[in-house]
Protein backbone atom coordinates (compact mmCIF):
# COMPACT_ATOMS: atom_id res chain seq x y z
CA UNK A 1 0.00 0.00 0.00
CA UNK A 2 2.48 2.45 0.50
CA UNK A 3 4.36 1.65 -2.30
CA UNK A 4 1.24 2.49 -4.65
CA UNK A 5 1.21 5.78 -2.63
CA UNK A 6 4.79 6.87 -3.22
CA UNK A 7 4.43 5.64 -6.82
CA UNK A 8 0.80 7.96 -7.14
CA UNK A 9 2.58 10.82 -5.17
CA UNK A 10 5.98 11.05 -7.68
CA UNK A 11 3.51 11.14 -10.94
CA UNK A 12 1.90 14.08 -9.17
CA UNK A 13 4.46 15.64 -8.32
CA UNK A 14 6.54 14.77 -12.02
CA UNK A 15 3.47 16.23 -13.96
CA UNK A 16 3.76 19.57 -11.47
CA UNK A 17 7.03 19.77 -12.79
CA UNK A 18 6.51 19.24 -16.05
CA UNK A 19 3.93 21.93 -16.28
CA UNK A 20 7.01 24.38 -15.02
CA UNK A 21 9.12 23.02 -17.24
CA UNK A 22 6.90 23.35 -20.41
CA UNK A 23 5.35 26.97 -19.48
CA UNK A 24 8.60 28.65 -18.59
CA UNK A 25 10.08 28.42 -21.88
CA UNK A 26 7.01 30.09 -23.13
CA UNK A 27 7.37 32.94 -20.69
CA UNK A 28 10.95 33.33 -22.24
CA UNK A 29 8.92 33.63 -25.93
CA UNK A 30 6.27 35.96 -24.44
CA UNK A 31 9.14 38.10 -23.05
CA UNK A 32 11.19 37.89 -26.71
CA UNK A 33 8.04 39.78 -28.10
CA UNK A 34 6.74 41.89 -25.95
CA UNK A 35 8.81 44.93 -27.05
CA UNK A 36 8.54 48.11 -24.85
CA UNK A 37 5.51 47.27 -22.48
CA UNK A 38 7.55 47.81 -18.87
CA UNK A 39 4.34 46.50 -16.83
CA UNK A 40 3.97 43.16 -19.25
CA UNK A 41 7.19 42.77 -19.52
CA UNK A 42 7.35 43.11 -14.91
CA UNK A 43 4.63 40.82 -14.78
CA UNK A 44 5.62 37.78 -16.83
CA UNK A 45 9.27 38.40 -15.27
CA UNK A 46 7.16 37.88 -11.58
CA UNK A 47 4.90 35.03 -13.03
CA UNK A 48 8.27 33.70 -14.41
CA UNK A 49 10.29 33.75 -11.21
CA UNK A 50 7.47 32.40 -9.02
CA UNK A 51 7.11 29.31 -11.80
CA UNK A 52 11.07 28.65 -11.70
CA UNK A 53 10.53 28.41 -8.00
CA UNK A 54 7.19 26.11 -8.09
CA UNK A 55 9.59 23.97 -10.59
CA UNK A 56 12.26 23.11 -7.89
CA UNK A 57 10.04 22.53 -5.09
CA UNK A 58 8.30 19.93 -7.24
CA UNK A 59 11.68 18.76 -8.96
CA UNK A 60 12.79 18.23 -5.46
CA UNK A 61 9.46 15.97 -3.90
CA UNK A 62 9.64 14.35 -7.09
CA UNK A 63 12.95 13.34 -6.36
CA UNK A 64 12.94 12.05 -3.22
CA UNK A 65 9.47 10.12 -3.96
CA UNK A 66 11.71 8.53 -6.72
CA UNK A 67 14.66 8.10 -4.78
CA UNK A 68 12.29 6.52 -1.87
CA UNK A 69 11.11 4.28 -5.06
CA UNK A 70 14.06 3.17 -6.61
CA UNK A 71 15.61 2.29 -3.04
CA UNK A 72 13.29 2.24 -0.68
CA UNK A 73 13.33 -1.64 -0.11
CA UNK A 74 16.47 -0.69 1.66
CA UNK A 75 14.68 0.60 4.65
CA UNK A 76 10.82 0.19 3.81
CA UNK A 77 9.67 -3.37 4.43
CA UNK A 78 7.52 -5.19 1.74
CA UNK A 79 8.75 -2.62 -0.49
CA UNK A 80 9.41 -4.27 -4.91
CA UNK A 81 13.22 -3.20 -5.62
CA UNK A 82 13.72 -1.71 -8.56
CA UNK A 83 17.54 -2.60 -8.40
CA UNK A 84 18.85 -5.62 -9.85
CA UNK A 85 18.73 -7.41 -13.19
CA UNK A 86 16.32 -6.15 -15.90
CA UNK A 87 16.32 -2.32 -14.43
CA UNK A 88 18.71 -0.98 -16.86
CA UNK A 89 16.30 1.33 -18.22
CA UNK A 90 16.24 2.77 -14.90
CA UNK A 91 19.87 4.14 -15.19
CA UNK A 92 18.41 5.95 -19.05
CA UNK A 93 15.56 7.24 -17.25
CA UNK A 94 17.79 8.69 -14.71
CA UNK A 95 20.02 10.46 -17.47
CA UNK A 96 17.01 11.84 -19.35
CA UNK A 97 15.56 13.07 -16.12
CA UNK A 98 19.13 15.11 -15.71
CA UNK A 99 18.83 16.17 -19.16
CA UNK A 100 15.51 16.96 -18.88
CA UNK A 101 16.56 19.11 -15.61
CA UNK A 102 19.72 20.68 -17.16
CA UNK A 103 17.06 22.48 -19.35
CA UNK A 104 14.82 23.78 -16.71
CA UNK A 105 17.95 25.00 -14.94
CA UNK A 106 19.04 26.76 -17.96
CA UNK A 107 15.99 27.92 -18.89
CA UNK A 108 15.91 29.34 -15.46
CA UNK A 109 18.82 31.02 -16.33
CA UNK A 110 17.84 32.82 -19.20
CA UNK A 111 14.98 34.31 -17.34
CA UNK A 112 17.88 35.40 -14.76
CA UNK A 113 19.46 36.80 -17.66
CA UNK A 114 16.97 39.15 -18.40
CA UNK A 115 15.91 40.01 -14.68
CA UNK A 116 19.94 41.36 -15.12
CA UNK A 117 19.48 43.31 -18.23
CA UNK A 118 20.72 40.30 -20.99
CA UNK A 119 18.98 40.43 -23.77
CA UNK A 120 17.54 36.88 -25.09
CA UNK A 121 17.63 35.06 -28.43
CA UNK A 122 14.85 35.35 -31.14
CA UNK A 123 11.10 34.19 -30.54
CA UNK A 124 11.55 32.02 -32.95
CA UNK A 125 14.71 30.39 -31.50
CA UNK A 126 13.07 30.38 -28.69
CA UNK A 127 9.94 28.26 -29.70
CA UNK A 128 12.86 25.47 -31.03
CA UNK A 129 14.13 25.51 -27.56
CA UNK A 130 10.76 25.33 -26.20
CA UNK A 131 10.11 21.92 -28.04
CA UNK A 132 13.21 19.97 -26.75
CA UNK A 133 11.56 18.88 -23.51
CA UNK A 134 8.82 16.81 -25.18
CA UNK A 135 10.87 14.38 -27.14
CA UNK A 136 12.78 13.66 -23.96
CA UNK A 137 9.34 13.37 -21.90
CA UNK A 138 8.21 10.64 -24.72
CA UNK A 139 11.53 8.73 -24.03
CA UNK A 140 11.14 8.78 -19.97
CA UNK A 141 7.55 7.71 -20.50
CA UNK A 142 8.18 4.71 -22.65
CA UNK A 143 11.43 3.18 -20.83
CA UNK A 144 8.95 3.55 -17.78
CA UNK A 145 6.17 1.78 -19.69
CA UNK A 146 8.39 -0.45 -21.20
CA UNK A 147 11.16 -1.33 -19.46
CA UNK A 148 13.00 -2.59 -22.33
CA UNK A 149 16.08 -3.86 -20.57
């Protein structure tokens, strides 16, 4: 039973993340375009901070529900181990998670950027950039489905 809860809580808090991690890219796009409007421009720099923020918190429950997953049979009793032959596409997961991350962290620092004056790349580059996260997300979601080695 408390397996299926940590396993219910980590999607939550995964698909939390993901919404930051899809959305803030687009506040980068919004912010490419919106020329000389100082109070649209403040306000998606203040929706853009608060999102980065919701993004770690949920990054970071995520990860411990996931770490509590992976190795929680260690200490947790009648907990399935997800170490061990066959989990192989555990360790992919795990490096498409960190890729997945090392976007929202630099995406997060491109919205720093401009909070200090930088000025950003095109809209249009932007959108590109702002597409990379979902090929990764189909990945994640089909060694988890699949668990092809």
């Amino acid at each position: 039973m408390a397996y299926l809860l940590f396993k219910t809580l980590h999607i939550v808090f995964v698909i939390a993340w993901m919404a930051a991690v899809f959305y803030l890219p687009r506040i980068l796009v919004n912010l490419a375009e919106v020329g000389d409007a100082p109070d649209v421009r403040a306000r998606l720099m203040l929706m853009g901070r608060r999102l980065y923020r919701f993004g770690h918190v949920m990054f970071g429950i995520a990860f411990v529900l996931g770490l509590t997953l992976w190795l929680g049979y260690r200490v947790l009793p009648d907990f399935p181990t997800m170490v061990g032959v066959g989990t192989y596409w555990m360790h992919l997961k795990l490096l498409l998670v960190a890729m997945l991350f090392a976007f929202y962290i630099v995406t997060g620092r491109k919205l720093k950027g401009v909070d200090k004056g930088r000025t950003l790349p095109s809209a249009t580059w932007l959108r590109w950039f702002n597409e990379l996260p979902l090929p990764l997300l189909v990945m994640i979601v089909w060694l988890v489905l699949a668990k092809p080695f």
